[in-house]
Protein backbone atom coordinates (compact mmCIF):
# COMPACT_ATOMS: atom_id res chain seq x y z
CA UNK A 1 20.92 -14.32 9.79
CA UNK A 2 18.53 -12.13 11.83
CA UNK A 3 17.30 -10.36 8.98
CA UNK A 4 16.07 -13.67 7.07
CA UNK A 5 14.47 -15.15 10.43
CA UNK A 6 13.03 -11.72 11.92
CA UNK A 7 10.23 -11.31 9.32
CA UNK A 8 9.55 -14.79 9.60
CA UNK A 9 9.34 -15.27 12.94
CA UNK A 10 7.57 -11.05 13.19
CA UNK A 11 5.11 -11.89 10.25
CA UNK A 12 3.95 -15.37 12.66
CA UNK A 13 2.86 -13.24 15.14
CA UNK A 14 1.10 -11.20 12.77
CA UNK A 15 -0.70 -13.95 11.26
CA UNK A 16 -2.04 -15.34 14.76
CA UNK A 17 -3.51 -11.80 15.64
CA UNK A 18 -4.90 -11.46 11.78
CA UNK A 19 -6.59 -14.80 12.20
CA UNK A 20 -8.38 -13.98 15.23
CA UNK A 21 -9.28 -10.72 13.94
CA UNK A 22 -10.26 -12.02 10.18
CA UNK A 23 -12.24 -15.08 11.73
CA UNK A 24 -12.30 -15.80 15.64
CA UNK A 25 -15.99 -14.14 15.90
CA UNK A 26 -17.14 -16.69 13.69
CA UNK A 27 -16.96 -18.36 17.13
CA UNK A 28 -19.56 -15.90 18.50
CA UNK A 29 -22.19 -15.28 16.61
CA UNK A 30 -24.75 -13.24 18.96
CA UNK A 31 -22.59 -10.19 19.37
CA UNK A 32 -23.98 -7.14 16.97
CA UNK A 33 -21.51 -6.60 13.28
CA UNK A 34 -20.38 -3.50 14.54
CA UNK A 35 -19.28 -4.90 17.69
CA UNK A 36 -17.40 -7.51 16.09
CA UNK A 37 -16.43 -4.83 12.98
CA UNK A 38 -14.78 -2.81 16.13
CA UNK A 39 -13.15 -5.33 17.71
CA UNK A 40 -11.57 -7.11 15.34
CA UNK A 41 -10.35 -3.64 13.79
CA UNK A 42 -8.77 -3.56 17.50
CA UNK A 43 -7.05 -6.63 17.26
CA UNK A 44 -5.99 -5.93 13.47
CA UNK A 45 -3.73 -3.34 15.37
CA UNK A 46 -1.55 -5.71 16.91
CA UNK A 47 -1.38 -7.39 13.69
CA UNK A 48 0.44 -4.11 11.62
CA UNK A 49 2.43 -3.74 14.26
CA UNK A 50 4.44 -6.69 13.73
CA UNK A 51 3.25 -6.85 9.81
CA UNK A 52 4.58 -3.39 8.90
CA UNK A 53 8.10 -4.12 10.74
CA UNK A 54 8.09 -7.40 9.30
CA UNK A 55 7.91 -5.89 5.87
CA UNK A 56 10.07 -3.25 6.39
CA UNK A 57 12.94 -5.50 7.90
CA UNK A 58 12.21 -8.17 5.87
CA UNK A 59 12.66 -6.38 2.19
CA UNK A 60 16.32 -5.99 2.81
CA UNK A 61 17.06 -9.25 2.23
CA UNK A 62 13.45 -10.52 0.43
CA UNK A 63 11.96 -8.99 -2.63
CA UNK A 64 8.23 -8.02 -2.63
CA UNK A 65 6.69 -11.20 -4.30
CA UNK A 66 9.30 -13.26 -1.84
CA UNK A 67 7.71 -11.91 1.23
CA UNK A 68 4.30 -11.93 0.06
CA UNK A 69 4.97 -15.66 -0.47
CA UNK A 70 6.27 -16.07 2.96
CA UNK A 71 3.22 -14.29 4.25
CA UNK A 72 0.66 -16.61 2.42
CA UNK A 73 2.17 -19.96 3.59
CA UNK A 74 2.93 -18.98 7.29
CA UNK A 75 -1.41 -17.40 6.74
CA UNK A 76 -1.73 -21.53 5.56
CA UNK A 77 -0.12 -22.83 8.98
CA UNK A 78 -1.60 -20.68 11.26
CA UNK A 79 -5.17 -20.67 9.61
CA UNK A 80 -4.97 -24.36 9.81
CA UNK A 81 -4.04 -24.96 13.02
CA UNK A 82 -6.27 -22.19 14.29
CA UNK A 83 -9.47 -23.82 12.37
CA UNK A 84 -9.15 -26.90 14.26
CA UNK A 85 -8.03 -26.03 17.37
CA UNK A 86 -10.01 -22.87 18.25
CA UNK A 87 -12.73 -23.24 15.29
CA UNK A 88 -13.18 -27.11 15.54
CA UNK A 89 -13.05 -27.76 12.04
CA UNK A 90 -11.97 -30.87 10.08
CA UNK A 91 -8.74 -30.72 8.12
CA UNK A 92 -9.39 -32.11 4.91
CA UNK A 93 -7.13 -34.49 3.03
CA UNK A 94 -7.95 -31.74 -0.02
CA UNK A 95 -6.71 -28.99 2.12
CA UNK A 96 -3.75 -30.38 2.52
CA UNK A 97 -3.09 -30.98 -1.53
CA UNK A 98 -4.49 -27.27 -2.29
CA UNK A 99 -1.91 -25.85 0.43
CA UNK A 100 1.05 -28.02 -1.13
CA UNK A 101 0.32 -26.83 -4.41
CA UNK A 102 1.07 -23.37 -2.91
CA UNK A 103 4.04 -24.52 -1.23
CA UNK A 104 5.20 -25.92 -4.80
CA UNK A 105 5.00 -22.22 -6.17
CA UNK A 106 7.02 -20.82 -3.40
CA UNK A 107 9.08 -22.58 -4.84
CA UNK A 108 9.17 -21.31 -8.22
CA UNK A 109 9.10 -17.66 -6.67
CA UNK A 110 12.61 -18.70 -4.47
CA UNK A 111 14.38 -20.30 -7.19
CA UNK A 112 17.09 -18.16 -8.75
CA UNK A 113 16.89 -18.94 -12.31
């Protein structure tokens, strides 16, 4: 049971810190590129720390394509949450539809045919 909820719950965290890094200075916008370049590269750190682990204890019991599916929809969550909350952006009703349409081909990828 650990190894099916470890990557999950590893590859969350990793998603929070690659959000901020990908997209929390679009928050700030006076500090120089290469200021921002630098410190985002800084918190992308803490991201492959849990990312590569995630991966790596995750593709025991996932294939490749499996977690990379994982990866995009937990991305989804967090992104969405973090656009509203920290970004203060609208969640459109199309968001929503575009996001389930990716949840509908997890399925596809997790269904043993």
């Amino acid at each position: 049971m650990f190894k099916h909820v470890a990557p999950i719950i590893l590859l969350t965290i990793s998603n929070v810190f690659m959000t901020f890094a990908w997209y929390g200075h679009l928050k700030f916008k006076s500090p120089a590129l290469w200021i921002v370049i630098l410190v985002s590269w800084g918190i992308a750190f803490f991201e492959y720390c849990f990312q590569v682990p995630a991966n790596r204890i995750g593709h025991e019991v996932y294939s490749a394509a499996q977690l990379k599916t994982i990866q995009e929809i937990i991305t989804l969550i967090v992104f969405s949450g973090f656009s509203v909350w920290f970004l203060k952006e609208q969640f459109r009703w199309n968001y929503l539809v575009g996001f389930l349409f990716i949840v509908l081909a997890a399925f596809f990828i997790f269904k043993k045919w």
